[in-house]
N, C-alpha and C. Protein backbone atom coordinates (compact mmCIF):
# COMPACT_ATOMS: atom_id res chain seq x y z
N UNK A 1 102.17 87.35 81.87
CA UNK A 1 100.76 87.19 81.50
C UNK A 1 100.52 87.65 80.06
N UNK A 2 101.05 88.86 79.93
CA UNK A 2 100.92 89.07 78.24
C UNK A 2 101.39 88.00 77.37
N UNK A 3 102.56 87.29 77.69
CA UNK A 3 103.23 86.07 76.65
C UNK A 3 102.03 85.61 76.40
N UNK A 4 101.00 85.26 77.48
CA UNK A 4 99.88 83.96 77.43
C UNK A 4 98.55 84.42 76.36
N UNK A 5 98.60 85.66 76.82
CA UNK A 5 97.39 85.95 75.66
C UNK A 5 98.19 86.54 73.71
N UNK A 6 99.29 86.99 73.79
CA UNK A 6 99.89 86.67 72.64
C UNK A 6 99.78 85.13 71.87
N UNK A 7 99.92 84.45 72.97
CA UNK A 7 100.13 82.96 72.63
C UNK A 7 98.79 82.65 72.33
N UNK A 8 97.45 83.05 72.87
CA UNK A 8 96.42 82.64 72.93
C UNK A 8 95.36 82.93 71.65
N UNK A 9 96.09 84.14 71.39
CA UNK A 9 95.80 84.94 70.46
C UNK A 9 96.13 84.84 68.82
N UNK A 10 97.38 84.15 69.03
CA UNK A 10 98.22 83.98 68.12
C UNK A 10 97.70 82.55 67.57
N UNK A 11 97.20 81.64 68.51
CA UNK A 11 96.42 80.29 68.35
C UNK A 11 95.65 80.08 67.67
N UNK A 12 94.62 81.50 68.07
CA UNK A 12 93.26 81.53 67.11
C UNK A 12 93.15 81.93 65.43
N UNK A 13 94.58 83.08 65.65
CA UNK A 13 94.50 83.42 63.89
C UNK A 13 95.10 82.30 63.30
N UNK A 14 96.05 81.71 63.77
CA UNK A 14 96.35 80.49 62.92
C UNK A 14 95.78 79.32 62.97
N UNK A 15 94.96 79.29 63.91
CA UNK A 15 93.98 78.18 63.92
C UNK A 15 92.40 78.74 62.91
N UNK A 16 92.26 79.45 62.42
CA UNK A 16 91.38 80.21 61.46
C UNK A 16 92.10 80.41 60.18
N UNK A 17 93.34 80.71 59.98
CA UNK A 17 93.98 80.82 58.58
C UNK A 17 94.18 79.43 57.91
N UNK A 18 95.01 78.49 58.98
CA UNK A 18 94.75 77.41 58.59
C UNK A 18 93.97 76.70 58.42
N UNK A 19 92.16 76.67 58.85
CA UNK A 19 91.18 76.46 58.27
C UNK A 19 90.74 77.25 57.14
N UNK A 20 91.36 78.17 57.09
CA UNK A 20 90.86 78.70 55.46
C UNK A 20 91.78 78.20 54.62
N UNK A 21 92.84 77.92 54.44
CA UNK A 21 93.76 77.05 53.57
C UNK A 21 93.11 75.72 53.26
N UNK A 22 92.54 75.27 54.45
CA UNK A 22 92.07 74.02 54.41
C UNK A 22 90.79 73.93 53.29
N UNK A 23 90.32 74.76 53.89
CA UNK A 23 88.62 74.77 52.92
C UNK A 23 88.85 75.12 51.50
N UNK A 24 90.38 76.06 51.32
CA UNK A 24 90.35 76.62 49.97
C UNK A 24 90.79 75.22 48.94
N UNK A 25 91.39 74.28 49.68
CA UNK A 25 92.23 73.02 49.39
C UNK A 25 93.45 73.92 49.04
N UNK A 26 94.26 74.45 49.68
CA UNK A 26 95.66 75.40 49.75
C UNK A 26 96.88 74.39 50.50
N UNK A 27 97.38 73.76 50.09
CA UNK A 27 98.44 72.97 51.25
C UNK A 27 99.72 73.77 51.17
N UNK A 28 100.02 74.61 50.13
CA UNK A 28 100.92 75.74 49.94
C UNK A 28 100.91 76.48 51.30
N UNK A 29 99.87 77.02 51.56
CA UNK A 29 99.18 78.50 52.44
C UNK A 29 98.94 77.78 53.85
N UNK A 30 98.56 76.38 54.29
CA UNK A 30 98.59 75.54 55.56
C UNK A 30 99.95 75.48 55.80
N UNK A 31 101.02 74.95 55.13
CA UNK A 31 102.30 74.81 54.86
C UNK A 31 102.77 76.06 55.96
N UNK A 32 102.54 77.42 54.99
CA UNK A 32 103.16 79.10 55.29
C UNK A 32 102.88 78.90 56.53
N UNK A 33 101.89 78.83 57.12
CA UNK A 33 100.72 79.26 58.17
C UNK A 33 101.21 78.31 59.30
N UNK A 34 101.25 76.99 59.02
CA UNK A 34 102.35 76.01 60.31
C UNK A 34 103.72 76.47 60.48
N UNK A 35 104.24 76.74 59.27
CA UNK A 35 105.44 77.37 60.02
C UNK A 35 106.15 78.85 60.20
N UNK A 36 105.25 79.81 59.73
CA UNK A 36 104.81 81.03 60.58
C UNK A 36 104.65 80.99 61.90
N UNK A 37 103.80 80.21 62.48
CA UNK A 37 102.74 79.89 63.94
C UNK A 37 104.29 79.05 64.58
N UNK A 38 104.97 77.95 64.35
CA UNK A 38 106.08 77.09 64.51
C UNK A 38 107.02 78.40 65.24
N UNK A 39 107.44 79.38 64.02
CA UNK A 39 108.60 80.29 64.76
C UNK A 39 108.18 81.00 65.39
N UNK A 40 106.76 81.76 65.13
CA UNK A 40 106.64 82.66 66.43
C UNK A 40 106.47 81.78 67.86
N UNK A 41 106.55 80.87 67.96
CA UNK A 41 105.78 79.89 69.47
C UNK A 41 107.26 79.76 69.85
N UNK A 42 108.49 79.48 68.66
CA UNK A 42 109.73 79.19 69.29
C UNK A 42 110.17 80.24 69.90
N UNK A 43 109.83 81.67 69.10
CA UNK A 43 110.47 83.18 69.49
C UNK A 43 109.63 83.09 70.75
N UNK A 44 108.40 83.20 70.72
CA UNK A 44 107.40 83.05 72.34
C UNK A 44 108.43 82.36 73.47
N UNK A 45 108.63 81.07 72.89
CA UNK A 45 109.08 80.32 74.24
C UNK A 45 110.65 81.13 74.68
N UNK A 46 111.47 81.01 73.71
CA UNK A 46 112.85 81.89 73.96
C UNK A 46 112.90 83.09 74.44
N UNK A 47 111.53 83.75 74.43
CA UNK A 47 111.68 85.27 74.86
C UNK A 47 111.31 84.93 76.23
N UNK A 48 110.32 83.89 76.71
CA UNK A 48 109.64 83.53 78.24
C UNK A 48 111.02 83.38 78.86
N UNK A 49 111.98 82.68 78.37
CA UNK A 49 113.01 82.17 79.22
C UNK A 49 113.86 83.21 79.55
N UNK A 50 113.94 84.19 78.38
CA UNK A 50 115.57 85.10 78.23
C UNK A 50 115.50 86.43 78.98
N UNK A 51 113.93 86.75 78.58
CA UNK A 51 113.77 88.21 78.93
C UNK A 51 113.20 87.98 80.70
N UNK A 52 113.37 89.18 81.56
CA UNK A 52 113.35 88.71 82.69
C UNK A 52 111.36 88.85 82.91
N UNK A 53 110.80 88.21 83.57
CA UNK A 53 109.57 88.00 83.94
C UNK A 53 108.37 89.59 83.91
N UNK A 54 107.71 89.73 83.79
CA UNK A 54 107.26 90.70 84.02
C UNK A 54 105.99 90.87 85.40
């Protein structure tokens, strides 16, 4: 259950940073910010599988 609100959580700041990139016209800082959000969701999903359930 914690993965889900990490995940949920993790949605919103990058779904807010990347609207501020957006508004600043930043495609540099949208760029950072997709694939920041990209590896932590991969580390998210690999840790759901590896580590045992809680």
């Amino acid at each position: 259950m914690w993965a889900f609100w990490i995940g949920a959580l993790g949605t919103i700041m990058a779904a807010v940073a990347w609207y501020d990139g957006y508004r600043r016209r930043s495609p540099a800082r949208m760029r950072a910010v997709a694939t920041t959000y990209l590896v932590c969701l991969i580390a998210l999903l690999v840790a759901w599988y590896v580590l045992p359930r809680p």
